[in-house]
Protein backbone atom coordinates (compact mmCIF):
# COMPACT_ATOMS: atom_id res chain seq x y z
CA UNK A 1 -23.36 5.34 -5.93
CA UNK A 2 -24.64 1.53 -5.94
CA UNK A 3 -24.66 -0.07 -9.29
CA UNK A 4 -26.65 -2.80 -10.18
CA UNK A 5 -25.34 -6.29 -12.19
CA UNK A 6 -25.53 -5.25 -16.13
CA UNK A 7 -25.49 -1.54 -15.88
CA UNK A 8 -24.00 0.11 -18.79
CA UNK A 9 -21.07 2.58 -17.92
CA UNK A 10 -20.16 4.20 -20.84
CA UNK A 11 -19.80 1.24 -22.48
CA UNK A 12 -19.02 -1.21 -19.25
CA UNK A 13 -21.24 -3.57 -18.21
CA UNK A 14 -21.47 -3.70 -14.31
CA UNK A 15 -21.34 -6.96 -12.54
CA UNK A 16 -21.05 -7.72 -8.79
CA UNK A 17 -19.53 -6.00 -5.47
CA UNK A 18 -16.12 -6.84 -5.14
CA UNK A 19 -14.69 -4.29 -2.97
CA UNK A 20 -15.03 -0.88 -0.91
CA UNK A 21 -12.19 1.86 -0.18
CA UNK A 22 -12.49 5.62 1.89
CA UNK A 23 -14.26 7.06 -1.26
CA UNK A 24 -15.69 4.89 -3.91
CA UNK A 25 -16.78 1.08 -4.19
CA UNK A 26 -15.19 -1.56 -6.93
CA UNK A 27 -16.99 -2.94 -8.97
CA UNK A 28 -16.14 -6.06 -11.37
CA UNK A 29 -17.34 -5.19 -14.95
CA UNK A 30 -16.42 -5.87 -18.49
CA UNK A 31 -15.50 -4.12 -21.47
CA UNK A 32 -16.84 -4.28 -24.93
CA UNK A 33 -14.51 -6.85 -26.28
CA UNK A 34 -15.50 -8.81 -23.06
CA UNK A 35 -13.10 -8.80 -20.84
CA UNK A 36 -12.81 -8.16 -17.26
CA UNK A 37 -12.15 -4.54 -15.63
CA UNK A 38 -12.47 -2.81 -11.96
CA UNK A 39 -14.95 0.29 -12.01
CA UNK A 40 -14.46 1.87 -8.76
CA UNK A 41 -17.28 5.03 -8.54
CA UNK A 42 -17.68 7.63 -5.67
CA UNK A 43 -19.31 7.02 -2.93
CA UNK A 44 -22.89 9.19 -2.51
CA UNK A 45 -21.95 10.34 0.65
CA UNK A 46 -18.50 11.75 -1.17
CA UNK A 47 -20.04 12.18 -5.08
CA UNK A 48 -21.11 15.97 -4.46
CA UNK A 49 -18.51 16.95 -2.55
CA UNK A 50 -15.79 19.17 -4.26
CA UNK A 51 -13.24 18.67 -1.91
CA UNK A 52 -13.57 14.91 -2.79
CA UNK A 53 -13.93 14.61 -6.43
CA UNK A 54 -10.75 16.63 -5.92
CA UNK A 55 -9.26 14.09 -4.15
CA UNK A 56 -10.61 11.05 -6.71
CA UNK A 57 -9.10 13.17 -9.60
CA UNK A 58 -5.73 13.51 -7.95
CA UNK A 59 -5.58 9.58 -8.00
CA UNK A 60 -6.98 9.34 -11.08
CA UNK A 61 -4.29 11.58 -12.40
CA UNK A 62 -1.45 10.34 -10.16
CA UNK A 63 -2.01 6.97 -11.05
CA UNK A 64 -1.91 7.97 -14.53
CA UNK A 65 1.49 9.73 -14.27
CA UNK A 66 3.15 6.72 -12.84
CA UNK A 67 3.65 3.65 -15.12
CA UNK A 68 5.14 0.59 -13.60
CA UNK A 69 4.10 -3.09 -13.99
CA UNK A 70 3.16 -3.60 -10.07
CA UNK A 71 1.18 -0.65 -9.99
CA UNK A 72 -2.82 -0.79 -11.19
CA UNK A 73 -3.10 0.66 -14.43
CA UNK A 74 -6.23 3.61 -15.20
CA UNK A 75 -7.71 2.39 -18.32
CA UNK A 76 -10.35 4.97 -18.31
CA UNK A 77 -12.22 7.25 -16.25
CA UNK A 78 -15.41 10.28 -16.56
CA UNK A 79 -18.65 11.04 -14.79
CA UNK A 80 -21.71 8.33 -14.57
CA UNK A 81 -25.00 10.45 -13.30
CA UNK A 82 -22.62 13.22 -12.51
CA UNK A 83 -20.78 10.95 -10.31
CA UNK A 84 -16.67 10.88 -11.06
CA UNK A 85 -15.38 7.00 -11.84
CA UNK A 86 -12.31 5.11 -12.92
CA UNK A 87 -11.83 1.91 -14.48
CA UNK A 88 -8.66 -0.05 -13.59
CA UNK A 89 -7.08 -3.23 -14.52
CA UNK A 90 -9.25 -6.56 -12.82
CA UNK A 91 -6.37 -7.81 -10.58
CA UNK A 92 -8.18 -11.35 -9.79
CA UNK A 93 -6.87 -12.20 -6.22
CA UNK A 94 -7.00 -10.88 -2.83
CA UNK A 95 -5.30 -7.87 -1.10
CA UNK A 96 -2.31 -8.67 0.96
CA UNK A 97 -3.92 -8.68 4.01
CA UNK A 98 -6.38 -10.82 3.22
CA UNK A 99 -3.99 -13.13 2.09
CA UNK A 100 -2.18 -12.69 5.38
CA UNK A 101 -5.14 -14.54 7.00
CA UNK A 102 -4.78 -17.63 4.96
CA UNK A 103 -1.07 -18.23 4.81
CA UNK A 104 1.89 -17.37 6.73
CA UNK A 105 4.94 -15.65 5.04
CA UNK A 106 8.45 -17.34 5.35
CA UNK A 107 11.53 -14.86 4.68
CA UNK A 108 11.64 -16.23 0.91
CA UNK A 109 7.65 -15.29 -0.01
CA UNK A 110 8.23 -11.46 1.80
CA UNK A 111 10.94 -10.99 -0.40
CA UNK A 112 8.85 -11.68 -3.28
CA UNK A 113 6.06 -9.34 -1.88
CA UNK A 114 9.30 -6.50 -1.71
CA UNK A 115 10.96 -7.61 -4.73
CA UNK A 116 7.68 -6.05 -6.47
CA UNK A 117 6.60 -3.51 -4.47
CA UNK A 118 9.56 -1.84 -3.83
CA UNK A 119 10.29 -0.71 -7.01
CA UNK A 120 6.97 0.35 -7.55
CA UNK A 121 6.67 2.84 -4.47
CA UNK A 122 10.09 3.66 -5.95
CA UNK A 123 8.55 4.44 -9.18
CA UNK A 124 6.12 6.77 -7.77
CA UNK A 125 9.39 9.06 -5.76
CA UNK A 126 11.07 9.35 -9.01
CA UNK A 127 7.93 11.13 -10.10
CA UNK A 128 7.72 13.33 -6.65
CA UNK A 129 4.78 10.94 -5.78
CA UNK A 130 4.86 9.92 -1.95
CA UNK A 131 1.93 7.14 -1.39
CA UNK A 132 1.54 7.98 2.73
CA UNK A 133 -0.90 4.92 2.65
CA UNK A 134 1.46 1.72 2.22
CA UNK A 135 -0.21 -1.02 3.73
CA UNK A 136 -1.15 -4.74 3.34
CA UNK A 137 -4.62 -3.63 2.72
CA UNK A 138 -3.46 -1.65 -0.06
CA UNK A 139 -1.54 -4.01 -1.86
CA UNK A 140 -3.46 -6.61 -4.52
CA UNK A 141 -2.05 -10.60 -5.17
CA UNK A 142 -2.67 -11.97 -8.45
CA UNK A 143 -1.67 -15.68 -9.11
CA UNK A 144 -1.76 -18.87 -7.24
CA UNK A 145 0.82 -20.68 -5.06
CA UNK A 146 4.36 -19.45 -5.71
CA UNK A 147 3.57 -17.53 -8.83
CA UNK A 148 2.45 -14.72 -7.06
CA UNK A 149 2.37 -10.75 -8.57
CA UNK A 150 1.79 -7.95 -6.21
CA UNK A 151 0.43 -4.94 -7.08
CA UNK A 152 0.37 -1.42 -5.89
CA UNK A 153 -3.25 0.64 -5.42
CA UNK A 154 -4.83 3.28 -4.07
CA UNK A 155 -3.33 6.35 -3.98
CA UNK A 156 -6.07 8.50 -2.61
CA UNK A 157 -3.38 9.62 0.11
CA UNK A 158 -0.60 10.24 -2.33
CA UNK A 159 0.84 13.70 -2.14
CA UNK A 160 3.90 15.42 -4.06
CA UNK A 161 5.67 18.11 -1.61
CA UNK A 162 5.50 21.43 -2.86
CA UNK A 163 2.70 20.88 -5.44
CA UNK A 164 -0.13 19.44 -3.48
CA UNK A 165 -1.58 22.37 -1.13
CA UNK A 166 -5.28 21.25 -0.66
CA UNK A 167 -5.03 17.42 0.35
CA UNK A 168 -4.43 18.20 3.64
CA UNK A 169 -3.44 20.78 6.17
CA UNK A 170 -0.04 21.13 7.93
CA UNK A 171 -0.87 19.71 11.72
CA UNK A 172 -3.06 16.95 10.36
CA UNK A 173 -1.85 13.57 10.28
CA UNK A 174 -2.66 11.33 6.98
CA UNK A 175 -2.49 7.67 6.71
CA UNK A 176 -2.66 4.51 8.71
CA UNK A 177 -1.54 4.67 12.09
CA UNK A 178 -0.17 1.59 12.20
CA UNK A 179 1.77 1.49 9.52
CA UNK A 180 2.76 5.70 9.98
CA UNK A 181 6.13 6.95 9.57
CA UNK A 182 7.33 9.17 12.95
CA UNK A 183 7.30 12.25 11.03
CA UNK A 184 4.13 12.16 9.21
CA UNK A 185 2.22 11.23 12.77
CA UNK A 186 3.33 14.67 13.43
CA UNK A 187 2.62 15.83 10.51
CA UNK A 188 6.00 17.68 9.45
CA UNK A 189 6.35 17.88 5.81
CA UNK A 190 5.98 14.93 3.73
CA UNK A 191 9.29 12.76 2.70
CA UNK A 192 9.88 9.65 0.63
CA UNK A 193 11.68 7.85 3.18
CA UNK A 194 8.62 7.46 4.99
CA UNK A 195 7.10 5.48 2.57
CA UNK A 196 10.00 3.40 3.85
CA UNK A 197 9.20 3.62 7.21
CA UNK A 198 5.91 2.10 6.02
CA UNK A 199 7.15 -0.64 4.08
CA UNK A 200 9.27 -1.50 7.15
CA UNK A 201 6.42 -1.92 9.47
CA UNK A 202 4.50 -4.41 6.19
CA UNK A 203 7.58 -6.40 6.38
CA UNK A 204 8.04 -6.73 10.12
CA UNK A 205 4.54 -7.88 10.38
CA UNK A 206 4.84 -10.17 7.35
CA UNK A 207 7.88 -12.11 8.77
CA UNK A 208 6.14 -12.36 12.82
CA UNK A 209 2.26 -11.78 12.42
CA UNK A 210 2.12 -9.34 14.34
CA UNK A 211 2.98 -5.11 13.78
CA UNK A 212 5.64 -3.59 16.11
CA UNK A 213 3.60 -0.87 17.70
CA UNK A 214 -0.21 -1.77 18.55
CA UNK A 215 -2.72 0.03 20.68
CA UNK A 216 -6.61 0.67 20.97
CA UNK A 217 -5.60 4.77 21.23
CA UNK A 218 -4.30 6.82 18.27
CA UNK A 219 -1.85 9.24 20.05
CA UNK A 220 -0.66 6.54 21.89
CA UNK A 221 0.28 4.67 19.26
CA UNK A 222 1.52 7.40 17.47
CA UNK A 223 3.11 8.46 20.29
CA UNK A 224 5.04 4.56 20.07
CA UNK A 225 6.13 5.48 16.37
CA UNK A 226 7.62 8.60 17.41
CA UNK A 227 9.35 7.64 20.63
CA UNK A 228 9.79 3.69 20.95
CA UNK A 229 12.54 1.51 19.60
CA UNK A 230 10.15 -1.68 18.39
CA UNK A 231 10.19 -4.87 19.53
CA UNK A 232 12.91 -7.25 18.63
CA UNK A 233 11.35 -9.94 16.16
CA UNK A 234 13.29 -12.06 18.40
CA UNK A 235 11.06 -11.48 21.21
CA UNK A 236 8.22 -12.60 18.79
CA UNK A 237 10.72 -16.14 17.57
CA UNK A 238 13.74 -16.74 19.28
CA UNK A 239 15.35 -18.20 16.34
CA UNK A 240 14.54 -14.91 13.89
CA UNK A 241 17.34 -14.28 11.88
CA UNK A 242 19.36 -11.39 13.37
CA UNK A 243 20.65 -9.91 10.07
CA UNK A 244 17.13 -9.98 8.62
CA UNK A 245 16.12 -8.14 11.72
CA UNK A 246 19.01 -5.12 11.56
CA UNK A 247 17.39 -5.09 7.84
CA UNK A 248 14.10 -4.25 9.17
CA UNK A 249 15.25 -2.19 11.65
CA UNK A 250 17.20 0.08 9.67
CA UNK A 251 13.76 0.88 7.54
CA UNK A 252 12.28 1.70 10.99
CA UNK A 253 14.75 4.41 12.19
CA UNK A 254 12.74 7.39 13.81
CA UNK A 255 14.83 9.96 11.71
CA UNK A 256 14.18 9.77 7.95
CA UNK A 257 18.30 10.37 7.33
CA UNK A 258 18.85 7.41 9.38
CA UNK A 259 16.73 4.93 7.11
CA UNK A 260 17.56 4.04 3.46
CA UNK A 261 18.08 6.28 0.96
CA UNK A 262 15.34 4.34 -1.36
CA UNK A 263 12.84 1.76 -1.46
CA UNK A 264 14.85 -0.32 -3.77
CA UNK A 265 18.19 0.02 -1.33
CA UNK A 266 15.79 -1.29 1.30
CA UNK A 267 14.69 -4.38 -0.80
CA UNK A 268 18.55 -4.69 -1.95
CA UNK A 269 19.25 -5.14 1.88
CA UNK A 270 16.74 -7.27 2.21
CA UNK A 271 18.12 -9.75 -0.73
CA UNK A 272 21.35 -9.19 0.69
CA UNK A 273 20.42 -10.84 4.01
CA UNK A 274 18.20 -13.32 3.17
CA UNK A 275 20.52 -15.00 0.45
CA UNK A 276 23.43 -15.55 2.94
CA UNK A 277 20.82 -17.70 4.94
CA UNK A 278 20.66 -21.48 4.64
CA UNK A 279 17.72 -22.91 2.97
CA UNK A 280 16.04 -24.06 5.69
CA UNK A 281 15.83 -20.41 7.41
CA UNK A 282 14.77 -18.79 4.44
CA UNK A 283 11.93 -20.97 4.22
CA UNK A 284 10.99 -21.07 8.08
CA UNK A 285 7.66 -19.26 9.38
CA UNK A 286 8.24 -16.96 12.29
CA UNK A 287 4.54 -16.66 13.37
């Protein structure tokens, strides 16, 4: 459903446009005491759809169940004109991948990016929460320069195994394909350690530019996630650290058993590596 600048939303008033996501569009706004808030609403090609405001309620109430300080808080949420929408915390920045096409990340700023999120997709498995969406589009930056925050959003793909039936069927594949884990292109039951899969395939492409696995075809490419080992970064930068790369690597095992056991053992690694570098590699672009 459009809004239009200074709307009143149960008590919000609406200001402009600032985003759009698979069902609903953000809005900036502002609450009574005047300060800033995101209203995302449905969609009218989703609004009277039950299978959808399903969907919107599971985030609302997922997001809800998960408190962490790099995930986007619910503030508040209802119907507007019969039409389901949440307000969030106003994170004032960019997503990731925007971001991505302004700067270039050195091994020192994509450990800040995993030194937050991490522990937030880690957050959501100790609540039986699996994201299945992790991606750089998906992620929000607040701050300038080096005093960056990263947040966690949208968990309209989020599932917990064994208590989610309706999302989706068994044989259909949910997510991103780029950033899919192996098993969930083939849609076997869902696992946390492909969340880690996912956040392998951010950081790869954080640290070269470029993701591991690209083409124009979907099977194909899920068909490269399954089957192919990924390009060394080395291919991408001679002079990539090896130690960062059997870091990465590890997160992008085709078996889940074979990856990390958690998010925050990945970022651990990650730290691990990266500290035992000299200064002038940690802070080197591999673009």
């Amino acid at each position: 459903m459009p809004l239009s600048p200074g709307e009143q939303i149960k008590g919000y008033i609406v200001g402009p446009l600032v985003g759009r996501g698979g069902l609903g569009e953000v809005y900036q706004a502002f609450n009574e005491k005047g300060e800033r808030v995101a209203v995302k609403i449905m969609r009218d090609e989703f609004a009277s759809d039950p299978q959808f405001q399903n969907r919107f309620i599971r985030e609302i109430r997922l997001m809800q169940s998960v408190q962490h300080e790099n995930i986007v808080p619910i503030l508040d949420y209802g119907f507007f004109r019969k039409t389901l929408f949440m307000v969030m915390k106003f994170i004032e920045g960019p997503t990731l991948v925007r971001l991505m096409l302004q700067q270039q990340f050195s091994p020192t700023a994509v450990w800040h990016v995993l030194r937050d999120i991490a522990p937030a997709v880690n957050a959501g498995h100790e609540k039986n929460i699996i994201h299945r969406d992790l991606k750089p589009d998906n992620v929000l930056v607040e701050g300038h320069g080096k005093n960056l925050k990263f947040y966690l959003a949208d968990f309209g793909l989020s599932k917990r195994p064994g208590l989610d039936t309706t999302l989706t069927e068994r044989g259909t594949a949910v997510g991103t394909w780029e950033y899919m884990a192996p098993e969930m292109a083939f849609s076997t039951d869902p696992d946390p350690r492909s969340d880690i899969y996912s956040l392998g395939v951010m950081t790869y492409e954080l640290l070269t530019g470029r993701l591991p696995f690209e083409d124009k075809n979907p099977y194909n490419l899920l068909k490269m996630h399954a089957d192919d080992p990924p390009p060394p970064m080395t291919d991408h930068h001679p002079e990539f650290p090896i130690s960062l790369q059997q870091v990465i690597f590890k997160a992008l095992e085709k078996s889940c058993e074979d990856r990390y056991s958690d998010t925050i053992a990945f970022a651990r690694a990650y730290y691990d590596a990266l500290k035992d570098l000299p200064d002038e590699i940690r802070s080197k672009i591999y673009w």
